[in-house]
C-alpha atoms as a PDB file:
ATOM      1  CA  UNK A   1      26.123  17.206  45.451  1.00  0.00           C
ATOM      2  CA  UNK A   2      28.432  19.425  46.322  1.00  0.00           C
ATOM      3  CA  UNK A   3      29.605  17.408  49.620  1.00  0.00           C
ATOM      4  CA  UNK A   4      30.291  14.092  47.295  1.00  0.00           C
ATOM      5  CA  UNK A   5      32.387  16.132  45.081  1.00  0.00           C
ATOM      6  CA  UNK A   6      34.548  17.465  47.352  1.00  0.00           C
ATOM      7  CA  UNK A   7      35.190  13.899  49.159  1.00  0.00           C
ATOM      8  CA  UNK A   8      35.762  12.347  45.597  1.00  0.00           C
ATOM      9  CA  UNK A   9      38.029  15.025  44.765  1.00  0.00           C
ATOM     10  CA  UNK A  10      39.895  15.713  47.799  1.00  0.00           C
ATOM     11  CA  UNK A  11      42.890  14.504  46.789  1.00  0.00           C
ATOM     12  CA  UNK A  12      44.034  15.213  43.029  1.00  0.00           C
ATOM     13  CA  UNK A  13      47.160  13.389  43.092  1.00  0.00           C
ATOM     14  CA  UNK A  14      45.620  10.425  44.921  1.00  0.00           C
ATOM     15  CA  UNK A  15      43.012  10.137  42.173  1.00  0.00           C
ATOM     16  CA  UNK A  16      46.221  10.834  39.361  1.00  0.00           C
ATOM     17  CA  UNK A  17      48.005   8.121  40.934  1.00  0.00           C
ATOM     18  CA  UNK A  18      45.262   5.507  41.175  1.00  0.00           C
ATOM     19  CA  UNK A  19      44.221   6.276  37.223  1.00  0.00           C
ATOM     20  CA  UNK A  20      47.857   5.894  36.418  1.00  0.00           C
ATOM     21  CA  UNK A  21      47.724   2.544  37.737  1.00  0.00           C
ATOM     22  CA  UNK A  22      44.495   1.695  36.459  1.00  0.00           C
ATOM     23  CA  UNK A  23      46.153   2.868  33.088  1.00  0.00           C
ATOM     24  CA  UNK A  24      49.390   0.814  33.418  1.00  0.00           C
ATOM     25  CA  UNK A  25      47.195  -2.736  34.239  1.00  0.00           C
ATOM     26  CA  UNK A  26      45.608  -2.152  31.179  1.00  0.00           C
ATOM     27  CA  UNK A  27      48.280  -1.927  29.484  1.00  0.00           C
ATOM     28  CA  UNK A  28      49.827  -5.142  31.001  1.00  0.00           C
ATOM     29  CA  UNK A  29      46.284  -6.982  29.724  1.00  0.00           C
ATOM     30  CA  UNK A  30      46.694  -6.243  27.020  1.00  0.00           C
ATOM     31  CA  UNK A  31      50.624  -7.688  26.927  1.00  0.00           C
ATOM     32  CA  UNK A  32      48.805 -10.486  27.757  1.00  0.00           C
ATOM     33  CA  UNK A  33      46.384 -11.003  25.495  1.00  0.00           C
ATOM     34  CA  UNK A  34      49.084 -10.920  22.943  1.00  0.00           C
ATOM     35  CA  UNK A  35      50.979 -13.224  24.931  1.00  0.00           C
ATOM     36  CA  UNK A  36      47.934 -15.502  24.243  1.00  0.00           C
ATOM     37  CA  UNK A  37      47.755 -15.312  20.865  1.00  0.00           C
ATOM     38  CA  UNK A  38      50.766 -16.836  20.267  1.00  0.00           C
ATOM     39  CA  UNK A  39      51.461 -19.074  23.408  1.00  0.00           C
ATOM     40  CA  UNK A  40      48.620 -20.823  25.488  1.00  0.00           C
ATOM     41  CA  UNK A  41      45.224 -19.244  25.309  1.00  0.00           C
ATOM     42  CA  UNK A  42      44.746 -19.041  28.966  1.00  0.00           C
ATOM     43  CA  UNK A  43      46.894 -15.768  28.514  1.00  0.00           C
ATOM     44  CA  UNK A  44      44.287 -14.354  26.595  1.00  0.00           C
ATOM     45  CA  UNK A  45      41.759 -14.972  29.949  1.00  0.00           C
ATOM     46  CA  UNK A  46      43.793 -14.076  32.405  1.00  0.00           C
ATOM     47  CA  UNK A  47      44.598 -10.506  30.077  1.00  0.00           C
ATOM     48  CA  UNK A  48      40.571 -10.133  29.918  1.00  0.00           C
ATOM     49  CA  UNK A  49      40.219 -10.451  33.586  1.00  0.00           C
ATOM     50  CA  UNK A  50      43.601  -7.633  34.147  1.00  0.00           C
ATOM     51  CA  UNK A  51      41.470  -5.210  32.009  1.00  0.00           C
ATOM     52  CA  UNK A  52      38.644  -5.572  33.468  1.00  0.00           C
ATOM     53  CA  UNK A  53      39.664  -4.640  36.794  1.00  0.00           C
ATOM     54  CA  UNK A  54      41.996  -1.839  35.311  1.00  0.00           C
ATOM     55  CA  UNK A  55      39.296  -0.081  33.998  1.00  0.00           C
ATOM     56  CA  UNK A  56      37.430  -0.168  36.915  1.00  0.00           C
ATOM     57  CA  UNK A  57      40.635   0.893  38.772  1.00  0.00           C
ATOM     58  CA  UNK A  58      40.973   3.443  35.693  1.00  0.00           C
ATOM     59  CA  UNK A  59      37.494   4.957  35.870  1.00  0.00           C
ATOM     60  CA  UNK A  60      37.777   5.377  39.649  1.00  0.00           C
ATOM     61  CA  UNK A  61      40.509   7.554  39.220  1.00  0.00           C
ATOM     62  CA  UNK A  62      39.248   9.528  36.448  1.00  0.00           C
ATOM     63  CA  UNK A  63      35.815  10.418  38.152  1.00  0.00           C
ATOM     64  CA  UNK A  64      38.551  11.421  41.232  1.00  0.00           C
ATOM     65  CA  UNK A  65      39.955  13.789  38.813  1.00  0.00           C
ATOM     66  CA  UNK A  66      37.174  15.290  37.286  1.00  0.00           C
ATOM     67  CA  UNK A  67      35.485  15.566  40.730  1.00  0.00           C
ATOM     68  CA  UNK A  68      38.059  18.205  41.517  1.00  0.00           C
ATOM     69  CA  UNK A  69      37.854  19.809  38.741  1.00  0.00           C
ATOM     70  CA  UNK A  70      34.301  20.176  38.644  1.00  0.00           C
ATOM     71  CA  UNK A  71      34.280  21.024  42.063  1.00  0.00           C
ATOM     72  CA  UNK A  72      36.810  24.198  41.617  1.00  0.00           C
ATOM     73  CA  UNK A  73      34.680  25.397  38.801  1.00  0.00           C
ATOM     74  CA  UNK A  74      31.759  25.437  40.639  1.00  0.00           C
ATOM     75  CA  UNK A  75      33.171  26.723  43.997  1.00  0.00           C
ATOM     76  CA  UNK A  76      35.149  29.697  41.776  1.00  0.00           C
ATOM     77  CA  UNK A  77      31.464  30.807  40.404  1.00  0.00           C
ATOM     78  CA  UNK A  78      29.990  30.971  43.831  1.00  0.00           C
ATOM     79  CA  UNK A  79      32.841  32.895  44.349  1.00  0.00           C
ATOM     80  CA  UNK A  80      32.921  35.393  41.774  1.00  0.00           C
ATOM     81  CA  UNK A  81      29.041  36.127  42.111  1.00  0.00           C
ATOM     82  CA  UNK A  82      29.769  36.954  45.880  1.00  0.00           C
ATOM     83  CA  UNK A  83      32.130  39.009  44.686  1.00  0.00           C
ATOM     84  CA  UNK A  84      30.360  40.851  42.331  1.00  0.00           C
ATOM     85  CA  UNK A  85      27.004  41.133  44.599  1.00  0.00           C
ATOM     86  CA  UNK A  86      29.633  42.632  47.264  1.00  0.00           C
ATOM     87  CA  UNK A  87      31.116  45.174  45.041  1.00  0.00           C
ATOM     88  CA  UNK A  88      27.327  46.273  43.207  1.00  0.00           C
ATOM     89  CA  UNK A  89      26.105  46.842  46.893  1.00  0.00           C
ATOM     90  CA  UNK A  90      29.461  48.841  47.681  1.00  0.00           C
ATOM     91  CA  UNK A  91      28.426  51.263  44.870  1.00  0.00           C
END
């Protein structure tokens, strides 16, 4: 587990970028879904299929994101015990 989380979280501002993106397509289906509702009604579809794929797009990001962080907390643990196993057998 430890292995997938530092390959999805490798690269924090990568994954920031990519949910940014994923952010701003939603955002633009959802301009045109309201586009739709008061012009031709295939706005409304194509808006549908925008967000779809921009929360896919979103989500990847997002689990990029919280891969690193995850990943530092556990790595910072394993860490600290080392640590403090190091420093009971020094006294």
């Amino acid at each position: 587990m430890n292995n997938l989380l530092a390959f999805l979280g490798q690269d924090p501002r990568r994954s920031l970028a990519i949910f940014l993106r994923g952010l701003g397509l939603f955002v633009f289906g959802l301009l045109c879904i309201a586009l739709g509702y008061y012009y031709h009604h295939l706005w409304q579809l194509v808006g549908l299929v925008v967000i779809a794929l921009a929360s896919i797009i979103a989500i990847w990001g997002y689990v990029g994101i919280f891969a690193n962080r995850w990943f530092t907390i556990l790595n910072r643990t394993q860490v600290n015990q080392s640590l403090s196993a190091k420093n009971d057998k020094d006294n």
